[in-house]
Protein backbone atom coordinates (compact mmCIF):
# COMPACT_ATOMS: atom_id res chain seq x y z
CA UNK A 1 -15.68 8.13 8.68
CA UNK A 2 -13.80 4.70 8.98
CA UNK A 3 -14.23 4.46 5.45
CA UNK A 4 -13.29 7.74 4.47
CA UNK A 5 -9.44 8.67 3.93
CA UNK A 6 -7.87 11.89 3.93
CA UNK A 7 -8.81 16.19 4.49
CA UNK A 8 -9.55 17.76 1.33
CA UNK A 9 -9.02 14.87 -1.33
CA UNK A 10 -11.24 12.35 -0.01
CA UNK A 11 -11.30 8.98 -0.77
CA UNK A 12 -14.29 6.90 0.41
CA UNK A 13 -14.42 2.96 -0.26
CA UNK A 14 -17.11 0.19 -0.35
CA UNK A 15 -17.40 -3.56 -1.04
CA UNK A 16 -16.50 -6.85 0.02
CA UNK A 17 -14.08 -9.67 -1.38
CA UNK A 18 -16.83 -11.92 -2.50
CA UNK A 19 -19.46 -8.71 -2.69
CA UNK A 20 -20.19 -8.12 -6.90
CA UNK A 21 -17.90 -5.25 -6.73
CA UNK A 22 -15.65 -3.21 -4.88
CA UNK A 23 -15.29 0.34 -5.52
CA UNK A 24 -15.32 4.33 -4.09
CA UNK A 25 -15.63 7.58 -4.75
CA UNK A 26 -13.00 10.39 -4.90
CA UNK A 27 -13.87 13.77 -3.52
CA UNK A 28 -11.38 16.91 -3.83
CA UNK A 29 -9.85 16.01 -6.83
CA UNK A 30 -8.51 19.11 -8.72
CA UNK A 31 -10.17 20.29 -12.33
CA UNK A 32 -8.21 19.41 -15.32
CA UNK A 33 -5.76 16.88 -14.93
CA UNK A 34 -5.77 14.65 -17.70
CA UNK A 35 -7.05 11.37 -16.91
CA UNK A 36 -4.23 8.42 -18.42
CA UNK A 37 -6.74 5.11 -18.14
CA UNK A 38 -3.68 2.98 -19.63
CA UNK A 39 -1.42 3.98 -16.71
CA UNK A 40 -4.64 3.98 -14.43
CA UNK A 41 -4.99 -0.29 -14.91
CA UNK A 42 -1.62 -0.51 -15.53
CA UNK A 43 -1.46 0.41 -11.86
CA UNK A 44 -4.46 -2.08 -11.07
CA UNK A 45 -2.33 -4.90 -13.25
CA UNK A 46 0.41 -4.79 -11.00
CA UNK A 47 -2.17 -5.21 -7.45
CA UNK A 48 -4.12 -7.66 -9.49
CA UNK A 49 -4.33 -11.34 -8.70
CA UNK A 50 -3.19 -14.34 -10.93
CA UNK A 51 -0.55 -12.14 -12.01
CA UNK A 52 2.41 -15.05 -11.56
CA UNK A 53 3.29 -17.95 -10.05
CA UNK A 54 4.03 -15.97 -6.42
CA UNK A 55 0.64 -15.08 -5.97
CA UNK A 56 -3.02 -16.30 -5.51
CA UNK A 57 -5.06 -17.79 -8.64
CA UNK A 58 -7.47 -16.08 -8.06
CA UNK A 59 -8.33 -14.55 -12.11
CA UNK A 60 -9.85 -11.41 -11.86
CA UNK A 61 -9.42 -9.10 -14.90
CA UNK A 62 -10.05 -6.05 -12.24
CA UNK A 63 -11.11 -3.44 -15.30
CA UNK A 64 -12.09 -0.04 -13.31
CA UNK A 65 -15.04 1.80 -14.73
CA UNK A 66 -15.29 5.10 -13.93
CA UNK A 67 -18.96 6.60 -13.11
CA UNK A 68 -18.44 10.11 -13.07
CA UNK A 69 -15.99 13.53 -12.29
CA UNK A 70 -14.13 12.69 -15.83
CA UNK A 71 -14.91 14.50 -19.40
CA UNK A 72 -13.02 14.70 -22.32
CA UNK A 73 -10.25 12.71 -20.77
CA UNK A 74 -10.39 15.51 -18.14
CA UNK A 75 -11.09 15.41 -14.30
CA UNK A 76 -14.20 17.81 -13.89
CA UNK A 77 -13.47 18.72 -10.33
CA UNK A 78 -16.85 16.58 -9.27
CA UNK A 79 -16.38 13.51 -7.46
CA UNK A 80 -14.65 10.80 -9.21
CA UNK A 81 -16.90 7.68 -8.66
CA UNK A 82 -15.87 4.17 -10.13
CA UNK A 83 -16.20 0.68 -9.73
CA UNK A 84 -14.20 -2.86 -9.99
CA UNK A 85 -16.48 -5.71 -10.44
CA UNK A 86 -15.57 -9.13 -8.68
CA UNK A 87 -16.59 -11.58 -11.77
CA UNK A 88 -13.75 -15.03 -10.13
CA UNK A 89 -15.63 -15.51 -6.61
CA UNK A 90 -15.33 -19.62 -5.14
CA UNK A 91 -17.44 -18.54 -2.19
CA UNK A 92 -17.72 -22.37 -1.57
CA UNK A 93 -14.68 -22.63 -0.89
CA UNK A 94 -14.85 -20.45 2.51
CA UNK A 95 -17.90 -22.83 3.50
CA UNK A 96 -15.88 -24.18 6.38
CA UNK A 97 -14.64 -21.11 7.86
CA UNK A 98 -18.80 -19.83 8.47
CA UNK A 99 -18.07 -21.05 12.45
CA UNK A 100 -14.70 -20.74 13.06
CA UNK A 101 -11.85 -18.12 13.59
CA UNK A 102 -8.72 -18.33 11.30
CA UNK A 103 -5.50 -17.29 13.74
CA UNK A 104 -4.25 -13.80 13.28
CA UNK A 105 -6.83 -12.63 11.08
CA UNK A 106 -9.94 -10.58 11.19
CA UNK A 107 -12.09 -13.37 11.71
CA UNK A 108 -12.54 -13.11 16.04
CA UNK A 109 -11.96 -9.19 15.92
CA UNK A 110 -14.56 -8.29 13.21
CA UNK A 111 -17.47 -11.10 14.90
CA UNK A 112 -17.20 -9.05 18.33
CA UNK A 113 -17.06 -6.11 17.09
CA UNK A 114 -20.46 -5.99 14.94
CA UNK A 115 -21.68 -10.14 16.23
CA UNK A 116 -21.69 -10.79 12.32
CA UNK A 117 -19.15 -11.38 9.65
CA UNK A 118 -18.79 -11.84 6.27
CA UNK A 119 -16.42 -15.25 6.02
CA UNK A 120 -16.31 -15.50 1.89
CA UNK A 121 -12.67 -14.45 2.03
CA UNK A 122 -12.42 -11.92 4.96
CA UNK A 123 -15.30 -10.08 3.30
CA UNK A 124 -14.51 -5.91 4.29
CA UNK A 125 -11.32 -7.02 5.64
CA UNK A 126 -9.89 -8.63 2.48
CA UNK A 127 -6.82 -7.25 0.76
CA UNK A 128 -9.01 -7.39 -2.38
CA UNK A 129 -10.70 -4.00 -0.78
CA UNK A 130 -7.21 -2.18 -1.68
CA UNK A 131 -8.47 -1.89 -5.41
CA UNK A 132 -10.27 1.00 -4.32
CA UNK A 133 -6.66 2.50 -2.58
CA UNK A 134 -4.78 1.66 -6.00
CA UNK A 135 -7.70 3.45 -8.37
CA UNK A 136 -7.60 6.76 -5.45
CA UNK A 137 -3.60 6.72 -5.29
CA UNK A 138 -2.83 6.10 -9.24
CA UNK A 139 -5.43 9.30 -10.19
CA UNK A 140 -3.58 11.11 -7.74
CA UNK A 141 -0.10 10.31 -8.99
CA UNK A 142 -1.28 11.96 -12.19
CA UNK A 143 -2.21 14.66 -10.56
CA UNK A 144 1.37 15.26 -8.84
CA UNK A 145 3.09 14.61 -12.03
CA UNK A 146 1.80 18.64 -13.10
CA UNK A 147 3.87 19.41 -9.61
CA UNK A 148 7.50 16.91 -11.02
CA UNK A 149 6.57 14.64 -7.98
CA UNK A 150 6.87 10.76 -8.22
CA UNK A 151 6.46 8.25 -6.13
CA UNK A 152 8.36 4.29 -6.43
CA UNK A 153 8.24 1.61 -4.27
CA UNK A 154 9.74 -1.89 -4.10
CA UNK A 155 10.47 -5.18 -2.39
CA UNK A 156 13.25 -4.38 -0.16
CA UNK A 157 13.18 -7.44 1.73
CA UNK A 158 11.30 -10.70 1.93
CA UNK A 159 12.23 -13.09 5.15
CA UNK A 160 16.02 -12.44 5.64
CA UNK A 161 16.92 -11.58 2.07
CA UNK A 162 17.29 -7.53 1.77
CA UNK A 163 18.70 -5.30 0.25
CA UNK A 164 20.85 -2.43 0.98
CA UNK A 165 18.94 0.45 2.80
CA UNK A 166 20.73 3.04 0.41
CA UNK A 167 18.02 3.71 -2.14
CA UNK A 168 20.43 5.30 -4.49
CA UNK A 169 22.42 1.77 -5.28
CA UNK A 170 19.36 0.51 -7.55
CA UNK A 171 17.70 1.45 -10.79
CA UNK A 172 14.53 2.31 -10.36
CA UNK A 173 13.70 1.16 -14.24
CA UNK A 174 13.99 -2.73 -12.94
CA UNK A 175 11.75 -2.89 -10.40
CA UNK A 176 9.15 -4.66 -12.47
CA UNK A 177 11.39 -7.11 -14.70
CA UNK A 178 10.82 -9.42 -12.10
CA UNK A 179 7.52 -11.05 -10.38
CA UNK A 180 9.01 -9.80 -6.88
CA UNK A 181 9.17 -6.15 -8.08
CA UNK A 182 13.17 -5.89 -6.77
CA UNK A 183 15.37 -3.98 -8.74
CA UNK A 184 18.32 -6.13 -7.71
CA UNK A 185 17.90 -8.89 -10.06
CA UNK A 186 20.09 -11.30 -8.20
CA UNK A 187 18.04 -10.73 -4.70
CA UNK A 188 14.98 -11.22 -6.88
CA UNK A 189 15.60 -14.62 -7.56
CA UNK A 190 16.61 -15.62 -4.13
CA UNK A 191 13.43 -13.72 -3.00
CA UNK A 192 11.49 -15.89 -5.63
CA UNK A 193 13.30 -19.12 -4.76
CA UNK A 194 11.90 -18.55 -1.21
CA UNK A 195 8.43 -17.05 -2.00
CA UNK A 196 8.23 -20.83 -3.98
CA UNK A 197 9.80 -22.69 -1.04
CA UNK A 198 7.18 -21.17 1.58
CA UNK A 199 4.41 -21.57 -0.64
CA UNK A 200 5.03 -25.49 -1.43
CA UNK A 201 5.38 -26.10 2.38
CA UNK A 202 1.88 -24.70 3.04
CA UNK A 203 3.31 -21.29 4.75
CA UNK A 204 3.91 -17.83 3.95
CA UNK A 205 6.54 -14.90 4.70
CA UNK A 206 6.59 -11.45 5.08
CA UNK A 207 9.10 -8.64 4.41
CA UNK A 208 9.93 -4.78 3.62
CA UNK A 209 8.77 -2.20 0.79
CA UNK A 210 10.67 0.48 0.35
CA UNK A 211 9.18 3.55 -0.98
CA UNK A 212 10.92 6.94 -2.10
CA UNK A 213 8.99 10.23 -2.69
CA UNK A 214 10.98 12.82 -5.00
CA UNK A 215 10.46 16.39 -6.15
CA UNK A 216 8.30 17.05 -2.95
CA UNK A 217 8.23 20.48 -1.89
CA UNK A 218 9.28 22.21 0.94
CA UNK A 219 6.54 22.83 3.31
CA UNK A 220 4.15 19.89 3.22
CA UNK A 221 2.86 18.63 6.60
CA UNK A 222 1.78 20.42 9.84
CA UNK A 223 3.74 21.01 13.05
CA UNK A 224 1.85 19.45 15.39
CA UNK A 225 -0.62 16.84 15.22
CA UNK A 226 -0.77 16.29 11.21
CA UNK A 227 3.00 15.67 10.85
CA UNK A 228 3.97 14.60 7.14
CA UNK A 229 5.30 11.46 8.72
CA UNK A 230 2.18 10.70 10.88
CA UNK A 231 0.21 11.01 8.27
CA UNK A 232 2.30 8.39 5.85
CA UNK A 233 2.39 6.51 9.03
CA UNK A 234 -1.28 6.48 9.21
CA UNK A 235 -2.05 5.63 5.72
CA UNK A 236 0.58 2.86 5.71
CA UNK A 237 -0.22 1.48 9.34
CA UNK A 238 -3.78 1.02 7.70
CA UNK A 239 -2.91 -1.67 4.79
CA UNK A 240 -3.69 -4.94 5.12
CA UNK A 241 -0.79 -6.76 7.35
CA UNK A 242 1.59 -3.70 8.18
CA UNK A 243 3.08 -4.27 11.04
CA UNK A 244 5.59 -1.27 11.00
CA UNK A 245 6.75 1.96 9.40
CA UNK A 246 9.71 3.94 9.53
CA UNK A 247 11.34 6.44 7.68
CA UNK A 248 14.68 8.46 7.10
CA UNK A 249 17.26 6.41 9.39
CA UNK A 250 14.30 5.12 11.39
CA UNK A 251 14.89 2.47 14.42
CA UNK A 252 18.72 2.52 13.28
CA UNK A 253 19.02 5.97 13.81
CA UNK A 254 18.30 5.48 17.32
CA UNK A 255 22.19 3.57 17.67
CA UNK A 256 23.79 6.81 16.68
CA UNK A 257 24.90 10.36 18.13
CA UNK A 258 23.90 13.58 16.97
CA UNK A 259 27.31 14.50 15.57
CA UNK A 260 27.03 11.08 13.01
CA UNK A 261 23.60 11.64 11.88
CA UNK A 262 22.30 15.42 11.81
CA UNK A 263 21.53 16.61 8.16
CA UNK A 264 24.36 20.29 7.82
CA UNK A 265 22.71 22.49 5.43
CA UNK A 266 23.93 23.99 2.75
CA UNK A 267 23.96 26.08 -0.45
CA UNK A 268 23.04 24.23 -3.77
CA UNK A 269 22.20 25.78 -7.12
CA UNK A 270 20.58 28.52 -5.45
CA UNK A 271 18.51 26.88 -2.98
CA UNK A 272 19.43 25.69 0.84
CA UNK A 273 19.64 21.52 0.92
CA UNK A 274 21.03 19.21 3.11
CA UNK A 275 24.52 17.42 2.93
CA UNK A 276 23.03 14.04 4.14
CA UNK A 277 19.42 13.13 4.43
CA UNK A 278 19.21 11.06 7.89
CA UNK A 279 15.89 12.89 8.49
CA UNK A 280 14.10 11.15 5.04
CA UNK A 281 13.21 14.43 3.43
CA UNK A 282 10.90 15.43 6.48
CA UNK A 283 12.02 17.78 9.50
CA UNK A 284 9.57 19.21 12.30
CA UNK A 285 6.88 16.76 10.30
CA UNK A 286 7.45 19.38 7.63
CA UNK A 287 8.43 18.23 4.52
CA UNK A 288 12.21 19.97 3.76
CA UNK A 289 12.47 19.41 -0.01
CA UNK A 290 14.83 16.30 -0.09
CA UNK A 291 14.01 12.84 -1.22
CA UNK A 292 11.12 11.88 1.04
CA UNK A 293 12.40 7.58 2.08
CA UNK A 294 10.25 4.95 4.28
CA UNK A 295 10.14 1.53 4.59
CA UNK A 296 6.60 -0.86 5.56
CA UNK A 297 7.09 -4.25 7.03
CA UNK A 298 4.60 -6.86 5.74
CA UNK A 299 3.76 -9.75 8.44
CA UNK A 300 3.24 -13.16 6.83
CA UNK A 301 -0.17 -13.67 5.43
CA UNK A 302 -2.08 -15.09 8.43
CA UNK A 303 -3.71 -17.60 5.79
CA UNK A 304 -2.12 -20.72 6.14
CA UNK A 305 -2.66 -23.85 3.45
CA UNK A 306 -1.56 -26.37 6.08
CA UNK A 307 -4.16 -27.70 9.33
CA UNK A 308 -3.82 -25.33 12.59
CA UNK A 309 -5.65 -25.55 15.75
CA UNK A 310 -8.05 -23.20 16.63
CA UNK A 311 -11.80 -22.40 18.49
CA UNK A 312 -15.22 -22.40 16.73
CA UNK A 313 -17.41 -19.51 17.77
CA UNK A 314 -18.61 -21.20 20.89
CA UNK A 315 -15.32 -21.64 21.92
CA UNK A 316 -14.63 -24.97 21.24
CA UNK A 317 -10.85 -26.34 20.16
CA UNK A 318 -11.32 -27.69 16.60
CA UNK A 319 -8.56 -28.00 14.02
CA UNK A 320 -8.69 -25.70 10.85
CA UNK A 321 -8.13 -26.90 7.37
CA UNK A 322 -8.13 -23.53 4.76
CA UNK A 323 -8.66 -24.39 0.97
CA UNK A 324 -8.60 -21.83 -1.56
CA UNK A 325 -6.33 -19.86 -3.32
CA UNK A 326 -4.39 -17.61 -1.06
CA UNK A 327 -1.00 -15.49 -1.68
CA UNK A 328 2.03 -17.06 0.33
CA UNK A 329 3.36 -13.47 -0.17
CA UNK A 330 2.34 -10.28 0.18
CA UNK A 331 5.39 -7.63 -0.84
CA UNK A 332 4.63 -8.67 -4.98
CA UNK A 333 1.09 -7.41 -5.08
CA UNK A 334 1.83 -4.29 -2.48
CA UNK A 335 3.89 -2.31 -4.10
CA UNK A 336 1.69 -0.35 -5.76
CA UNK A 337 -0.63 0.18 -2.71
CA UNK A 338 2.40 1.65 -0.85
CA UNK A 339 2.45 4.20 -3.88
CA UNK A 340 -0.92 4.79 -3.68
CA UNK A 341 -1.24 5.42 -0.16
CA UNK A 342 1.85 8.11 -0.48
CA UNK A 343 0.00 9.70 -3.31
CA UNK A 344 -2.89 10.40 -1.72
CA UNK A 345 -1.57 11.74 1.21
CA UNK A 346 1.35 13.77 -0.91
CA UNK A 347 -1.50 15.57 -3.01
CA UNK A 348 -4.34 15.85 0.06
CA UNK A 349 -1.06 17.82 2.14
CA UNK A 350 -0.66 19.84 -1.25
CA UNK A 351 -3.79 20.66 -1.25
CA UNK A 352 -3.92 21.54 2.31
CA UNK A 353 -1.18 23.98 1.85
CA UNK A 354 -2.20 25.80 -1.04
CA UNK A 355 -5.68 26.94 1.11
CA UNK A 356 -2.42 27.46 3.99
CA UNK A 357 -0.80 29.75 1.75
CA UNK A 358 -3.01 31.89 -0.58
């Protein structure tokens, strides 16, 4: 089940970073949503690596081929398998890592948890695995385009540069004319400037995404244990170097009174909304038909291209010199995942409702 995600649409994964492919298959999926491929890869394009000067060199043309649960440009309602094969793999260049633990990574965890590990590039616990999130969360973005929901993330914040928290000061429409994926095009070139910085001093630097769900309906989520927001919790929490999640006026919130920061209800165009939306679009865990708002923190990539100090598997001090090609950056390449993620948990809780509500 650890490599299973979701209730009714099921996404399971498989594969390894240096493995010849990664891939999944998609269970739940409803009948007869037309299948875009060009928006599908166009999805994978953005995750992909190589894809500027702010990320890893690693070339991979990641081209999804999809195995089954599609005809006619239609989803069949079988399961959607696919695959993404690996075809830019420098194994050798992990050759020095086979006996010792990089800091902050997966390296000591994973070796006592099964007493072997895959050390080509973090092998199961490589970002590259999130292929398999982006392929389940774009298919189900077409699916809640039938329902007039969308989902858009962006680079909020990377080290201390960040944005405003209000949502509603950016266009939407620039998020990708810039490698960052900030649609404040002044912020995106400090963010760049710095992304450059870390990266020619060996380092790397986290930040924020930013991700706003519209058009969700009232409803969505359950009262108790499967909250809407535990469950976008859960699906965020589980990408590769999350550290956080919050939503509506999150940790902030926390500095105010009741009387500053409770949403008043009213009357508009014939249906009950909410003057403000401190909550983020989700009240009682139940989804309450505003604009559904989070934010992810990234940590710094734990990868580090200059010498740290650090024990072999036998426990020894030795020092640790990484080659290879490694992103100083994460936000870039995760935006899409963060849409993914939301997608698949927005359509599994529509789903779950309709069977709720016959």
């Amino acid at each position: 089940m650890s490599n299973t995600f979701g209730n009714i649409l099921r996404l399971t994964t498989f594969g390894e970073s240096h493995g010849e492919a990664v891939g999944g298959v998609i269970d739940g999926y409803p009948a007869g949503v037309a299948i875009d491929m060009d928006f599908v890869q166009h999805q994978l394009d953005r995750r992909r690596p190589g894809q500027s000067r702010l990320t890893t060199q690693r070339h991979e043309a990641d081209r999804v081929e999809l195995l089954s649960g599609v005809f006619e440009g239609q989803s069949t309602g079988a399961p959607i398998g696919f695959v993404v094969r690996n075809t830019n793999q420098h194994s050798h260049d992990y050759d020095n890592l086979r006996q010792v633990f990089r800091p902050s990574h997966a390296d000591y965890t994973y070796y006592n948890k099964y007493g072997i590990r895959d050390h080509r590039g973090g092998g199961r616990s490589s970002a590259r695995i999130t292929i398999s999130r982006c392929v389940g969360g774009t298919l189900a973005m077409l699916a809640l385009r039938q329902f007039g929901i969308s989902i858009t993330a962006y680079t909020s914040q990377v080290g201390t540069i960040s944005l405003s928290p209000d949502y509603h000061a950016y266009d939407f429409r620039h998020i990708d004319d810039n490698p960052v994926r900030c649609p404040d095009p002044l912020k995106a070139h400090e963010m760049e400037e710095l992304i450059l910085q870390v990266k020619n001093d060996g380092d790397t630097v986290g930040g924020v995404i930013t991700c706003v769900i519209q058009g969700c309906p009232v409803g969505l989520g359950e009262p108790e244990f499967g909250k809407l927001h535990a469950q976008l919790g859960n699906a965020m929490l589980s990408i590769n170097a999350v550290k956080g999640f919050e939503y509506g006026d999150g940790f902030s919130g926390a500095c105010h009174r009741g009387s500053e920061v409770n949403d008043i209800f009213t009357a508009r165009s014939g249906h009950i909304a909410t003057l403000t939306n401190h909550s983020g679009g989700i009240q009682g865990g139940i989804s309450n038909g505003e604009d559904i708002y989070f934010r992810v923190a990234f940590k710094p990539v734990a990868t580090l291209l200059r010498p740290q100090p650090t024990v072999d598997i036998t426990g020894h001090d030795t020092q640790l010199q990484v080659r290879g090609r490694h992103d100083p950056c994460v936000l870039p390449r995760a935006v899409p995942i963060v849409e993914s993620m939301a997608a698949m948990v927005i359509l599994d809780q529509y789903l779950l409702n309709k069977t709720v509500h016959l």
